[in-house]
Protein backbone atom coordinates (compact mmCIF):
# COMPACT_ATOMS: atom_id res chain seq x y z
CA UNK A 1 -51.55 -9.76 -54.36
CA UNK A 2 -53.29 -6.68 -55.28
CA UNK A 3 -50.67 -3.53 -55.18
CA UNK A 4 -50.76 -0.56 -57.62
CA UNK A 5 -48.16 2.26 -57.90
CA UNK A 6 -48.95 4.83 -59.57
CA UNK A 7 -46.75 8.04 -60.84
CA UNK A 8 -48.27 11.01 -62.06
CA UNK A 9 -50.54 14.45 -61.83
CA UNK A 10 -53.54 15.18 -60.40
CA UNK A 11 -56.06 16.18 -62.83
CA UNK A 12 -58.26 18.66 -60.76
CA UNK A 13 -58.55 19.47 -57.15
CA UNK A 14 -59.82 16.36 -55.18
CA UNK A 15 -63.35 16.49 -53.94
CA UNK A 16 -63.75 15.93 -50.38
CA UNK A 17 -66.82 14.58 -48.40
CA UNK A 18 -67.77 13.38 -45.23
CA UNK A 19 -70.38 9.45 -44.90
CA UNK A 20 -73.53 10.13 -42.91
CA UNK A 21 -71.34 8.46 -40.15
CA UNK A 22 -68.64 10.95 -40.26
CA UNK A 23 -66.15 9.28 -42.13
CA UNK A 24 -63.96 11.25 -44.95
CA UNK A 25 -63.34 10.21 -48.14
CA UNK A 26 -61.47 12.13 -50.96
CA UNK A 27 -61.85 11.41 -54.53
CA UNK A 28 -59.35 12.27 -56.95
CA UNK A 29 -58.11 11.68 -60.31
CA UNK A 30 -54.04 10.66 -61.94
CA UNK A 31 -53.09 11.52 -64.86
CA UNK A 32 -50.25 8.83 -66.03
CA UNK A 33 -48.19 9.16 -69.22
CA UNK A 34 -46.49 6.17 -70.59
CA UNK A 35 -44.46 5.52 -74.14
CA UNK A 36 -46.10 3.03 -76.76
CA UNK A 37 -44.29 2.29 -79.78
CA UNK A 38 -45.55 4.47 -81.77
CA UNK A 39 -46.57 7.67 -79.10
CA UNK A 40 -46.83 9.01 -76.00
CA UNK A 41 -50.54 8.10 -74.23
CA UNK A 42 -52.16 9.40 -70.92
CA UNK A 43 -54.40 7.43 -68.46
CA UNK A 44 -56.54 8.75 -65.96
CA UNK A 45 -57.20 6.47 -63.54
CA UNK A 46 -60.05 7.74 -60.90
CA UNK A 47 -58.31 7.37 -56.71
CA UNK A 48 -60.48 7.28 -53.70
CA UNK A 49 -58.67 7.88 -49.81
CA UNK A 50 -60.77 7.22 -46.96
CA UNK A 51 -60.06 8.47 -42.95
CA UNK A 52 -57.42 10.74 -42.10
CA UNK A 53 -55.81 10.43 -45.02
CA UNK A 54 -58.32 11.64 -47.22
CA UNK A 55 -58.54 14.97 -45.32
CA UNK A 56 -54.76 15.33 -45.77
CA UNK A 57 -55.22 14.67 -49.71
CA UNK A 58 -58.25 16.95 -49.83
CA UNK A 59 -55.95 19.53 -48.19
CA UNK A 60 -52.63 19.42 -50.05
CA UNK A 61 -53.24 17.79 -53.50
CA UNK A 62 -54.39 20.79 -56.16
CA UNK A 63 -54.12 20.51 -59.94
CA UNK A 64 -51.06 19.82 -61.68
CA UNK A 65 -49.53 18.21 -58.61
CA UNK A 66 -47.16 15.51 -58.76
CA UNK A 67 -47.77 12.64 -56.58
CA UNK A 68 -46.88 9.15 -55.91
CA UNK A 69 -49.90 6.71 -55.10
CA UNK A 70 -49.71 3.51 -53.65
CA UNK A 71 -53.01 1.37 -52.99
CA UNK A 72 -55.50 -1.92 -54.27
CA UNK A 73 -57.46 -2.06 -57.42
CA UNK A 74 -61.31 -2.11 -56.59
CA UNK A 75 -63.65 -2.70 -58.96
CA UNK A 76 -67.21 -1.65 -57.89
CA UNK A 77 -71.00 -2.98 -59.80
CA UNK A 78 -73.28 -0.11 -59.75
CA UNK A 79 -76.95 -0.10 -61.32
CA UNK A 80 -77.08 3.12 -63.52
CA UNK A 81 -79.78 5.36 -63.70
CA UNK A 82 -81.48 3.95 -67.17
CA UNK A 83 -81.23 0.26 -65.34
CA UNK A 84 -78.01 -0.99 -66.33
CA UNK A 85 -75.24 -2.10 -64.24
CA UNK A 86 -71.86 -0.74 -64.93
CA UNK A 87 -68.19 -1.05 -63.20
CA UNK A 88 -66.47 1.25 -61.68
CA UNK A 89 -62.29 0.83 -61.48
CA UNK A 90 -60.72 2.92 -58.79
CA UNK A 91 -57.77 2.43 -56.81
CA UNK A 92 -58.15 2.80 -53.21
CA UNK A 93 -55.23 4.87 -51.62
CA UNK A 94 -53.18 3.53 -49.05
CA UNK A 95 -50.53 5.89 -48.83
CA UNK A 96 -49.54 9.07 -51.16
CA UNK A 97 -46.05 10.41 -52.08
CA UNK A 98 -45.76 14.16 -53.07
CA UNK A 99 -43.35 14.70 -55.20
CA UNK A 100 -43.05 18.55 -55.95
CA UNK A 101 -43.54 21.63 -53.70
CA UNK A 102 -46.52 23.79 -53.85
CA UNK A 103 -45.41 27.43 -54.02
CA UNK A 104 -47.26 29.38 -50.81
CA UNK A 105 -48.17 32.89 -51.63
């Protein structure tokens, strides 16, 4: 089984862009604070939606939003620019929880 739950704030506003076939996708980033024994840390862990509900991300996530996100680990193999490969570790978004309002001017 590969499930991830994440609880936490978006980072910056999520970029949204369309595939050469049409297809959205929304990448975003999570800011998630946990207690060690000795302090508080922060992860960011990179999100990507894809479809309709990466247009609805694009549209209502902003900075500083909390949000609940529930998806699968992926880890991609990418050949950098100077010829060596690297991984890439994003979740990919099946479904996302807001969990604050955003004020409306």
């Amino acid at each position: 089984m590969n499930k991830v739950i994440l609880v936490g704030r978006v980072v910056q506003s999520p970029d949204i862009r369309y595939t050469q076939n049409g297809k959205a996708v929304c990448s975003f980033s999570v800011a998630v604070n946990y207690q060690t024994k000795v302090r508080e840390e922060t992860d960011y862990i990179d999100c990507v939606a894809w479809d309709t509900l990466a247009e609805t991300v694009g549209v209502h996530l902003v900075k500083g939003r909390k949000v609940v996100v529930e998806g699968r680990l992926h880890v991609r193999r990418l050949d950098g620019e100077d010829g060596q490969k690297r991984k890439v570790t994003e979740v990919v978004v099946r479904d996302v929880e807001f969990m604050d309002r955003v004020e409306t001017a």
